[in-house]
Protein backbone atom coordinates (compact mmCIF):
# COMPACT_ATOMS: atom_id res chain seq x y z
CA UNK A 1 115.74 109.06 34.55
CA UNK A 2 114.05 109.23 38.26
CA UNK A 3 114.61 106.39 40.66
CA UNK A 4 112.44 105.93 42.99
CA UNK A 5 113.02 103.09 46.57
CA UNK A 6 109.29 101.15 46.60
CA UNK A 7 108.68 98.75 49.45
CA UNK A 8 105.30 97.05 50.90
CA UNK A 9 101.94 98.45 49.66
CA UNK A 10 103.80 101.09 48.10
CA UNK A 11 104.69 98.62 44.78
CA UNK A 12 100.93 97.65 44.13
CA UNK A 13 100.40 101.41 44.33
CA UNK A 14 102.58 101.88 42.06
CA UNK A 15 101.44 99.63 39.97
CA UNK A 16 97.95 100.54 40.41
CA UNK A 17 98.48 104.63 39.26
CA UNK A 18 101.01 103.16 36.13
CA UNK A 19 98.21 101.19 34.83
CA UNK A 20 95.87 104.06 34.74
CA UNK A 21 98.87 106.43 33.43
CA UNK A 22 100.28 104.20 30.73
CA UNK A 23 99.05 103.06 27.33
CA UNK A 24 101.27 100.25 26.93
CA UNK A 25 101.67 97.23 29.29
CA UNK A 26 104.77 94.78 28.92
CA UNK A 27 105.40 92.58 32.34
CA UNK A 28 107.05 89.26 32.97
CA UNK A 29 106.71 87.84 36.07
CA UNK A 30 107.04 84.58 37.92
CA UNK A 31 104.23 83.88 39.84
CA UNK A 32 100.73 85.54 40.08
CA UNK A 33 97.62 85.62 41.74
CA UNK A 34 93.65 86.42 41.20
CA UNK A 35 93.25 89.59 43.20
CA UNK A 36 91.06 92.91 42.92
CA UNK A 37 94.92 94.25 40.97
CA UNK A 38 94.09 91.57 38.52
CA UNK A 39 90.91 92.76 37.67
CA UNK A 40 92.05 95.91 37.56
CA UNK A 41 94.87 94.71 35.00
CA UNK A 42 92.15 92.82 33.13
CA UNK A 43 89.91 96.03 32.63
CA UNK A 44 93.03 97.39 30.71
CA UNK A 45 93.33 94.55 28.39
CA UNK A 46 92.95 96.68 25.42
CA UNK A 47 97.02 97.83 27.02
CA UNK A 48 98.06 94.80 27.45
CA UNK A 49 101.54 93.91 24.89
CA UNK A 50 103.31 91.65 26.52
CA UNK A 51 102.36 90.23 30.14
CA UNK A 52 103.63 86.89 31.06
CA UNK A 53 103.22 84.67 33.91
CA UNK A 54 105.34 81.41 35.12
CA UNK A 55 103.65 78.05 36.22
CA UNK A 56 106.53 76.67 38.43
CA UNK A 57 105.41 74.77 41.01
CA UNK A 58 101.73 75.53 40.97
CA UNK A 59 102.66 78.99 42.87
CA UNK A 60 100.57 80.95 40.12
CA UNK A 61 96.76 80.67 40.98
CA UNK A 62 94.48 78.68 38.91
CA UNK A 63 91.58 81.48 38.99
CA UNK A 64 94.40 83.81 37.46
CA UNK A 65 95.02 81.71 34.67
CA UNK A 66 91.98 80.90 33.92
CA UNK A 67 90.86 85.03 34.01
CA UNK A 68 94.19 85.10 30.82
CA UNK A 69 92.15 82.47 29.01
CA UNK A 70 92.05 84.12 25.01
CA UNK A 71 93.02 87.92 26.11
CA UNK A 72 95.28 88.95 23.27
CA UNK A 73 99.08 89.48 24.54
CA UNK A 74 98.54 87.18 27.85
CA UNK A 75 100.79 84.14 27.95
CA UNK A 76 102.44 81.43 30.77
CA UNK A 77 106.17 80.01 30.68
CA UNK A 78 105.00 76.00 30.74
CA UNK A 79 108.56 74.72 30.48
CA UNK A 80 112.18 76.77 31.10
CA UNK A 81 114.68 74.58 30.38
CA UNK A 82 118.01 74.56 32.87
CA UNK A 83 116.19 76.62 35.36
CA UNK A 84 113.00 78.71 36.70
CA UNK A 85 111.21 81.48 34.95
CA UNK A 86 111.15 83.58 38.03
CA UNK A 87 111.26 87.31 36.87
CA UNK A 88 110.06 90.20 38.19
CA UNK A 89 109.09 93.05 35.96
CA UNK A 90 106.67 95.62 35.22
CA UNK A 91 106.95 97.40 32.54
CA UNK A 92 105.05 100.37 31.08
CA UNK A 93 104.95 102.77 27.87
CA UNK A 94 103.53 105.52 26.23
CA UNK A 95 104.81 107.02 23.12
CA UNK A 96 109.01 107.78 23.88
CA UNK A 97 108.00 107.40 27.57
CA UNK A 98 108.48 104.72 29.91
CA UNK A 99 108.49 103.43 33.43
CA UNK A 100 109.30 100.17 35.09
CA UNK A 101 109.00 98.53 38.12
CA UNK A 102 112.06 95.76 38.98
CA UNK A 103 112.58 94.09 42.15
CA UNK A 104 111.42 90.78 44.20
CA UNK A 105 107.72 91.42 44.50
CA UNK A 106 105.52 89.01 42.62
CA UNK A 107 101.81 89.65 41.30
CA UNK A 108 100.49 88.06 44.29
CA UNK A 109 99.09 88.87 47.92
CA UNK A 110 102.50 88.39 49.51
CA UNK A 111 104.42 90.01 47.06
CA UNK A 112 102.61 93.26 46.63
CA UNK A 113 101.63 93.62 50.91
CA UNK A 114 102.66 90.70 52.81
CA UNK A 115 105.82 89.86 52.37
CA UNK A 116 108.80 91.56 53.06
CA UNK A 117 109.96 92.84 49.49
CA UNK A 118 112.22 95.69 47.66
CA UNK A 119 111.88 97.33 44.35
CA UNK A 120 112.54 100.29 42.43
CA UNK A 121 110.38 102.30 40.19
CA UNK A 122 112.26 103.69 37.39
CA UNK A 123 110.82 106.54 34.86
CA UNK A 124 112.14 108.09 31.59
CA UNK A 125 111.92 107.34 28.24
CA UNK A 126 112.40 104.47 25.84
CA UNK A 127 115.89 106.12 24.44
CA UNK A 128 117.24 104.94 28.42
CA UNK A 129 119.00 102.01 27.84
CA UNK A 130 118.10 100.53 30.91
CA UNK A 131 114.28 101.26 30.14
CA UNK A 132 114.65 100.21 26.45
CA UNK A 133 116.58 96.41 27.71
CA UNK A 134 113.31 96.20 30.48
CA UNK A 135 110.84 96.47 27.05
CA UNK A 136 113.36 94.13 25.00
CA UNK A 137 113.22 91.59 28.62
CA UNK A 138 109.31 91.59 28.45
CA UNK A 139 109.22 90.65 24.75
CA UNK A 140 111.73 87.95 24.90
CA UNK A 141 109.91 87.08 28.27
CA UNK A 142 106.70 86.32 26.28
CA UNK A 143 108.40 84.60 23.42
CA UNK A 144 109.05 81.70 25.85
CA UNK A 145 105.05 81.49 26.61
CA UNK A 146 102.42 80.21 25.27
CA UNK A 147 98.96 81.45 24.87
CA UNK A 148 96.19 80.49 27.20
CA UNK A 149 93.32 78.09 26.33
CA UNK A 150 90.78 76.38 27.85
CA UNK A 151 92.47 73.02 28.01
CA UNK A 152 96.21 74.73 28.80
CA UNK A 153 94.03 76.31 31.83
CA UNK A 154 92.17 72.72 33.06
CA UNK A 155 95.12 71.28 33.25
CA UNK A 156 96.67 73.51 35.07
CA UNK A 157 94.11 73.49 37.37
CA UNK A 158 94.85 69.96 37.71
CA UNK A 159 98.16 69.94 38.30
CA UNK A 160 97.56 72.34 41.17
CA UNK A 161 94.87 70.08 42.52
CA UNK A 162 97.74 67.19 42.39
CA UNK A 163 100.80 69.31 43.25
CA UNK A 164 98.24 70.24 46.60
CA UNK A 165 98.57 66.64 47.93
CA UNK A 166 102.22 65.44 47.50
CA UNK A 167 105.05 66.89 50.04
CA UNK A 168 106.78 69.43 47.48
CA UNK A 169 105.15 70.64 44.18
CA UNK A 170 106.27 69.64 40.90
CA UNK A 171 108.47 72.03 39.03
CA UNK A 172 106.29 71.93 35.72
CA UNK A 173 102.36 71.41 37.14
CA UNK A 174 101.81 70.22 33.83
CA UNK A 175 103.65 67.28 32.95
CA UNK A 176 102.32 64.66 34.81
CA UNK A 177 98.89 65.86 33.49
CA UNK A 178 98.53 64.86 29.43
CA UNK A 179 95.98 67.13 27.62
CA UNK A 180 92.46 65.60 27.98
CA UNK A 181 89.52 67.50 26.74
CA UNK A 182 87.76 70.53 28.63
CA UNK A 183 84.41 68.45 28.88
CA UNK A 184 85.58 65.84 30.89
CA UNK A 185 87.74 68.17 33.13
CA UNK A 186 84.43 69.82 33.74
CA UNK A 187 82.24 66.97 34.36
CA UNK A 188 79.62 66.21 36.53
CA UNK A 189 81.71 64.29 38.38
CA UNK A 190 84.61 66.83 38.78
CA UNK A 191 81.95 69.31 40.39
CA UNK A 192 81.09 66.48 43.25
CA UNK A 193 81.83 67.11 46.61
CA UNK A 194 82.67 64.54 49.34
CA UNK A 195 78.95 64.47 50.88
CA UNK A 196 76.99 64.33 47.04
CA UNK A 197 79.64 61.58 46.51
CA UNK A 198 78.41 59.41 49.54
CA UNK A 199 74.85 59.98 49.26
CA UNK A 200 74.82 58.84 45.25
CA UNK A 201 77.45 55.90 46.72
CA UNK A 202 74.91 55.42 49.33
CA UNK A 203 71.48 55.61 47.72
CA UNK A 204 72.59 52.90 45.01
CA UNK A 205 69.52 50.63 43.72
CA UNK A 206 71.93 48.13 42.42
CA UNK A 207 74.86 47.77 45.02
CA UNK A 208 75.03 46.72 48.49
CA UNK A 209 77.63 49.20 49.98
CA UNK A 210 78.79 46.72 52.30
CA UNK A 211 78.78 43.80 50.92
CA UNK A 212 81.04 45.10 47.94
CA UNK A 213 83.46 46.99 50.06
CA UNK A 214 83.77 43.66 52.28
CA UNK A 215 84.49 41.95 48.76
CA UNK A 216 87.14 44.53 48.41
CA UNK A 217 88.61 44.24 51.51
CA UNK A 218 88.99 40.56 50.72
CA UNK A 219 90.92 41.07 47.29
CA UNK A 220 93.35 43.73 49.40
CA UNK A 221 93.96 41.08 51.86
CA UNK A 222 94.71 38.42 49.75
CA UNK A 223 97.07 40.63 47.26
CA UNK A 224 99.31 42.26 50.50
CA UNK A 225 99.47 38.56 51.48
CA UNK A 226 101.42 37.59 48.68
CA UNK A 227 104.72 38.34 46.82
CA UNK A 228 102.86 38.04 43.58
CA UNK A 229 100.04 38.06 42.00
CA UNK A 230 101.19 34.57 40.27
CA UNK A 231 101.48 33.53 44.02
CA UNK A 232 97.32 33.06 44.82
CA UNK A 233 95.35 30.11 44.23
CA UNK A 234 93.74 29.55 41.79
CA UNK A 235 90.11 30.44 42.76
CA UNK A 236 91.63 33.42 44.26
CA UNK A 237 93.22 34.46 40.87
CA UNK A 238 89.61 33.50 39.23
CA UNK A 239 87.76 35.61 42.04
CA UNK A 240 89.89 39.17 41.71
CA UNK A 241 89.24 38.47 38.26
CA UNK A 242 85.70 38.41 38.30
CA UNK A 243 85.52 34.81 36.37
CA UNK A 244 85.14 32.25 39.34
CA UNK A 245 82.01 29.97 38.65
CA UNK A 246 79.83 28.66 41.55
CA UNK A 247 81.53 25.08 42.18
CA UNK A 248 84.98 26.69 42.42
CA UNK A 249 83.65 28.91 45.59
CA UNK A 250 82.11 25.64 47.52
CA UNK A 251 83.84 24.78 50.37
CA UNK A 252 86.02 28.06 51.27
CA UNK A 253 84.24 31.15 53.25
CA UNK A 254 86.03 33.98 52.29
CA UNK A 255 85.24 32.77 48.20
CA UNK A 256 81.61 32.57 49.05
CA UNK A 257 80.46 35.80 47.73
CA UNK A 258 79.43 37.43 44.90
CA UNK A 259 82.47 38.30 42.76
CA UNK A 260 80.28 39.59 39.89
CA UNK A 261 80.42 42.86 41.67
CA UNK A 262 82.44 45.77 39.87
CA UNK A 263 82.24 43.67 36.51
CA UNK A 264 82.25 40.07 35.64
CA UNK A 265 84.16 38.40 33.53
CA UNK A 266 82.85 35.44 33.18
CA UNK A 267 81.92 35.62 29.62
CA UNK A 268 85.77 36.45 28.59
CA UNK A 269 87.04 33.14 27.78
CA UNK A 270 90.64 33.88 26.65
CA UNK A 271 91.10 36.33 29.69
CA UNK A 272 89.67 33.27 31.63
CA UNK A 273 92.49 30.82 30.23
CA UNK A 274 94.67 33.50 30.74
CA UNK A 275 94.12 33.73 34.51
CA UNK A 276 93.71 30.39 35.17
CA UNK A 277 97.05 29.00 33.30
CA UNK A 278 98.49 31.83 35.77
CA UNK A 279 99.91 33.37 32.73
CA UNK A 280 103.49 35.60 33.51
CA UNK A 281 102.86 38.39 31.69
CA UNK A 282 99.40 38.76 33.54
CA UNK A 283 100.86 38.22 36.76
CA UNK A 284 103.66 40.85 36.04
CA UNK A 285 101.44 43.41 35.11
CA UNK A 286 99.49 43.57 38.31
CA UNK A 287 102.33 43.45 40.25
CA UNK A 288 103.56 46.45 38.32
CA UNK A 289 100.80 48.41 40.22
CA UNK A 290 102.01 49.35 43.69
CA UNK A 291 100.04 48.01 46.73
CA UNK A 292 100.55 51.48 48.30
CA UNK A 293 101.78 54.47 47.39
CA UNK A 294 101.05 56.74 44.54
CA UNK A 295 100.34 55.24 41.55
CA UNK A 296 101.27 57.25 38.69
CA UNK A 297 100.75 56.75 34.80
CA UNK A 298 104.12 54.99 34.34
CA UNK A 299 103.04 52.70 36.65
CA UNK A 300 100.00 52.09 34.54
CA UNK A 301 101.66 52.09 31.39
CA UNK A 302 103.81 49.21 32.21
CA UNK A 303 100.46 47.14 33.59
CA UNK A 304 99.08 47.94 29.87
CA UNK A 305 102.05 46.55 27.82
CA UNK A 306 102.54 43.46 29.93
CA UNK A 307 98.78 42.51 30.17
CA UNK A 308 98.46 42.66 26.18
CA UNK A 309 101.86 40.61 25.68
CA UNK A 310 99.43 38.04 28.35
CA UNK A 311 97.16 37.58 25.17
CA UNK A 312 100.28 37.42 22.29
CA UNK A 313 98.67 33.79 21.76
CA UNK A 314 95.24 34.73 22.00
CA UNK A 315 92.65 35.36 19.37
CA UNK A 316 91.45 37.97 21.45
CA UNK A 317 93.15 40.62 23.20
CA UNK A 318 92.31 41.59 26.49
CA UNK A 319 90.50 45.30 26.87
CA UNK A 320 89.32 47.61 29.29
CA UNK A 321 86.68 45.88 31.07
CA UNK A 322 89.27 42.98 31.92
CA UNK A 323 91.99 44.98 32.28
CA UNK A 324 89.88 47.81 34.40
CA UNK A 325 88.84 44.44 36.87
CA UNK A 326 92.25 43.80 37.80
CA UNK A 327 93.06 47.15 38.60
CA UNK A 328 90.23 48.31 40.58
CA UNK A 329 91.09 45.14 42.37
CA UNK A 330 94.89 45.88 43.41
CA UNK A 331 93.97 49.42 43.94
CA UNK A 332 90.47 50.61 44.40
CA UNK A 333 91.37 53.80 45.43
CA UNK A 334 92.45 54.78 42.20
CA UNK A 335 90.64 52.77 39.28
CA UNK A 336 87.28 52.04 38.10
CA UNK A 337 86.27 48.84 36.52
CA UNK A 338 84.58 50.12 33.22
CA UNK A 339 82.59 47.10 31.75
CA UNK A 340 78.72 47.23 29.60
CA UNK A 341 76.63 47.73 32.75
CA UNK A 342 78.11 51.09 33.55
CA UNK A 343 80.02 52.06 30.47
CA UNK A 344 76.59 54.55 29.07
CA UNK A 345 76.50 56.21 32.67
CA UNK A 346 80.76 56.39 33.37
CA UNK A 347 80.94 58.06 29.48
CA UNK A 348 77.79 60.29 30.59
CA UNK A 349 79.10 61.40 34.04
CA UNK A 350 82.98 61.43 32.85
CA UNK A 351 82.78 63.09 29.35
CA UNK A 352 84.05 60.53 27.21
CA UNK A 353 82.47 58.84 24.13
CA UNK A 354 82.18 55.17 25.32
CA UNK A 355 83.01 53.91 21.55
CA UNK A 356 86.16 55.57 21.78
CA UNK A 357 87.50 54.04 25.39
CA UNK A 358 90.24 51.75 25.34
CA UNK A 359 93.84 50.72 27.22
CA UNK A 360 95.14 53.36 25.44
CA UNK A 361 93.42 56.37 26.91
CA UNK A 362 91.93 54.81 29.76
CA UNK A 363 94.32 56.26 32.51
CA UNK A 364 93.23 59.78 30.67
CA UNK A 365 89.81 59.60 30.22
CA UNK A 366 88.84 58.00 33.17
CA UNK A 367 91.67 58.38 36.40
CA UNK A 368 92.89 61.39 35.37
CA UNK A 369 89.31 62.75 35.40
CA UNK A 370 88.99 60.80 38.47
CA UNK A 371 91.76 62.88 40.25
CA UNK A 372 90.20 66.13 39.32
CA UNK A 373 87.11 65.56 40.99
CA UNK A 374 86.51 67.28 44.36
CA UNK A 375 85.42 64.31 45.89
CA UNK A 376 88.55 62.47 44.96
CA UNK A 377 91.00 65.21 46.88
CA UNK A 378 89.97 65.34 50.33
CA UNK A 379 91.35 63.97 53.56
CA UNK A 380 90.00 60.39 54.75
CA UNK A 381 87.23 61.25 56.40
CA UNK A 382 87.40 59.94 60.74
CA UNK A 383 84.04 58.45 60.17
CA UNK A 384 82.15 55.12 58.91
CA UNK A 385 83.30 56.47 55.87
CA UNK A 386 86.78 56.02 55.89
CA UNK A 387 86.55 52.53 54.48
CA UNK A 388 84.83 53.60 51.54
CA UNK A 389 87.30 56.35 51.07
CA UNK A 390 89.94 53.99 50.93
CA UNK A 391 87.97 52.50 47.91
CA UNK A 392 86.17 55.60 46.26
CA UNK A 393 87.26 54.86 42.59
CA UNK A 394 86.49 51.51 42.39
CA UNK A 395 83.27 52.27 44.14
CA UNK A 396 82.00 54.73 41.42
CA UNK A 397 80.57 51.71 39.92
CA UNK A 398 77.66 51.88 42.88
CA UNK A 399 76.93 55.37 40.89
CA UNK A 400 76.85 54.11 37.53
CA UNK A 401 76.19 50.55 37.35
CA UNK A 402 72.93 49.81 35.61
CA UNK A 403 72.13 46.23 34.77
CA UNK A 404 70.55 45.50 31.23
């Protein structure tokens, strides 16, 4: 066998002249990254037995994995149990000879220039124990992966996009992010930047901007003001709710609005009796959403199953549109109220079929989607904007509503 020390440029070099040299490729490697190496990698896919890629923590670049998506003999490590998928090893063959590459440098930028790293190329043939266990590593490597699929790869995607905004990334970029189907990952809406957002926001022909992100403001005062949901008056209850009638607003300012805004709910009568007995379980479930924070999907999960136990009595049950008010209420920054006057457009823009929307799959179909969207991810803007930043989700409605 020859040994040879690689550090710096010299390992994508390496790399570089083994792919051309080699018939056979068989790497396993933690983290990797879209680069003119890649392509060149990709051009050789017809090589290409075993090459396998980790996910942990979102280091692996989106474009990379999306490049893998159906190339026969590509796969990513979405869970390791007790620990990281985090080798490093290239491995090449052609007939009885062989050749690897072991050492710390990753398929990415810093690992093959950047960053300070050590490795050693290693050529024989595949009787070389050590050469023949490196083959034996890749294959077990890729037994642990999966192939990669349009959906595996827009989720991913995702997860980077949410791993982006919190203070450490997650170790698996994937679990928080249940599958949802590639059309509504790639949705109009997902494509939106911050300044198409505003402008369709903006140029609504059925909203007034300010005068529904005033009646939001009011909602968010009244709910930080309180313990409890099951702590507001009545007509405050019957307002957030969207099912206070005109009579019930006389006499206090800050009631004296239009609360049909972002759905009413006026015609739900057992939702009605629900909020105005000041049922527990109803109370309990908006409380369950946090006032600040991130709110996550167990969050929402435990809002679902104690807003239908609200209607065990009921003859109906309560569904999205009701349950959708509430939420866009206690945190407009993350929910949309989906109701008839925007349902068509929201299933249009979103990707979803609107006969198929309910509790159930609302947090995937529709905030999930939501948090993909360009729009969605960027910094709160230091402008006259800021405000309806702080209310973007719920005020998707301006985009969509569409009255008859």
């Amino acid at each position: 066998m020859e040994i040879e020390f690689l550090t710096g440029n010299d390992v994508e070099n390496a790399i570089q002249g083994l792919l051309a040299e080699y018939d056979e490729l068989h790497w396993a490697v933690a983290w990797g990254t879209s680069t003119s190496l890649a392509r060149k990698l990709l051009s050789h896919s017809a090589k290409i037995r075993a090459v396998t890629f980790g996910l942990a923590f979102a280091q692996t670049d989106p474009d990379l994995v999306d490049s893998l998506i159906g190339v026969d003999g590509c796969y990513v490590v979405t869970k390791f149990p007790g620990g990281t998928f985090h080798p490093k090893v290239y491995a090449f063959r052609s007939g009885k000879r062989a050749a690897a590459i072991i050492g710390s440098a990753n398929f990415t930028r810093g690992g093959l220039g950047k960053n300070h790293e050590a490795c050693v190329l290693v050529r024989g043939s595949v009787s070389d124990k050590m050469l023949a266990d490196t083959l034996s590593f890749a294959a077990r490597s890729a037994s642990l992966g999966e192939r990669v699929t349009e959906e595996l790869a827009a989720r991913y995607r995702l997860g980077c996009k949410l791993a982006a905004r919190r203070p450490g990334p997650p170790r698996d970029p994937l679990a928080e992010v249940p599958p949802a189907s590639v059309k509504s990952l790639s949705s109009p809406l997902v494509g939106m930047d911050w300044d198409q957002y505003v402008r369709a926001v903006r140029g609504s022909a059925h909203h007034d901007v300010d005068e529904s992100l005033d009646l939001l403001r009011t909602a968010q005062g009244w709910l930080s003001a309180v313990p409890s949901f099951h702590d507001l008056t009545t007509p405050q209850r019957k307002a957030i709710a969207g099912a206070i009638g005109v009579q019930e607003k006389a006499g206090d300012e800050s009631l004296d609005r239009d609360w049909g805004w972002f759905g009413s709910m006026r015609g739900a009568g057992d939702f009605k009796n629900r909020v105005a007995e000041n049922d527990r379980f109803l109370a309990r479930a908006v409380d369950s959403i946090p006032q600040k924070g991130e709110a996550t999907r167990e969050h929402f999960d435990r809002f679902a199953r104690l807003f239908v136990k609200a209607f065990a009595n009921s003859s109906r049950v309560g569904g999205v549109a009701t349950a959708s008010r509430l939420l866009a209420m206690k945190r407009p920054d993350v929910f949309l109220c989906i109701s008839n006057p925007n349902i068509v457009a929201a299933a249009n823009g979103m990707g979803f079929a609107k006969s198929t929307l309910n509790l159930e799959n609302y947090w995937d179909r529709v905030v999930e989607v939501i948090r993909a969207s360009e729009w969605y991810n960027i910094d709160k803007p230091d402008t006259r904007d800021g405000q309806l930043w702080e209310c973007r989700a719920a005020m998707l409605d301006a985009i969509y509503y569409h009255p008859g």
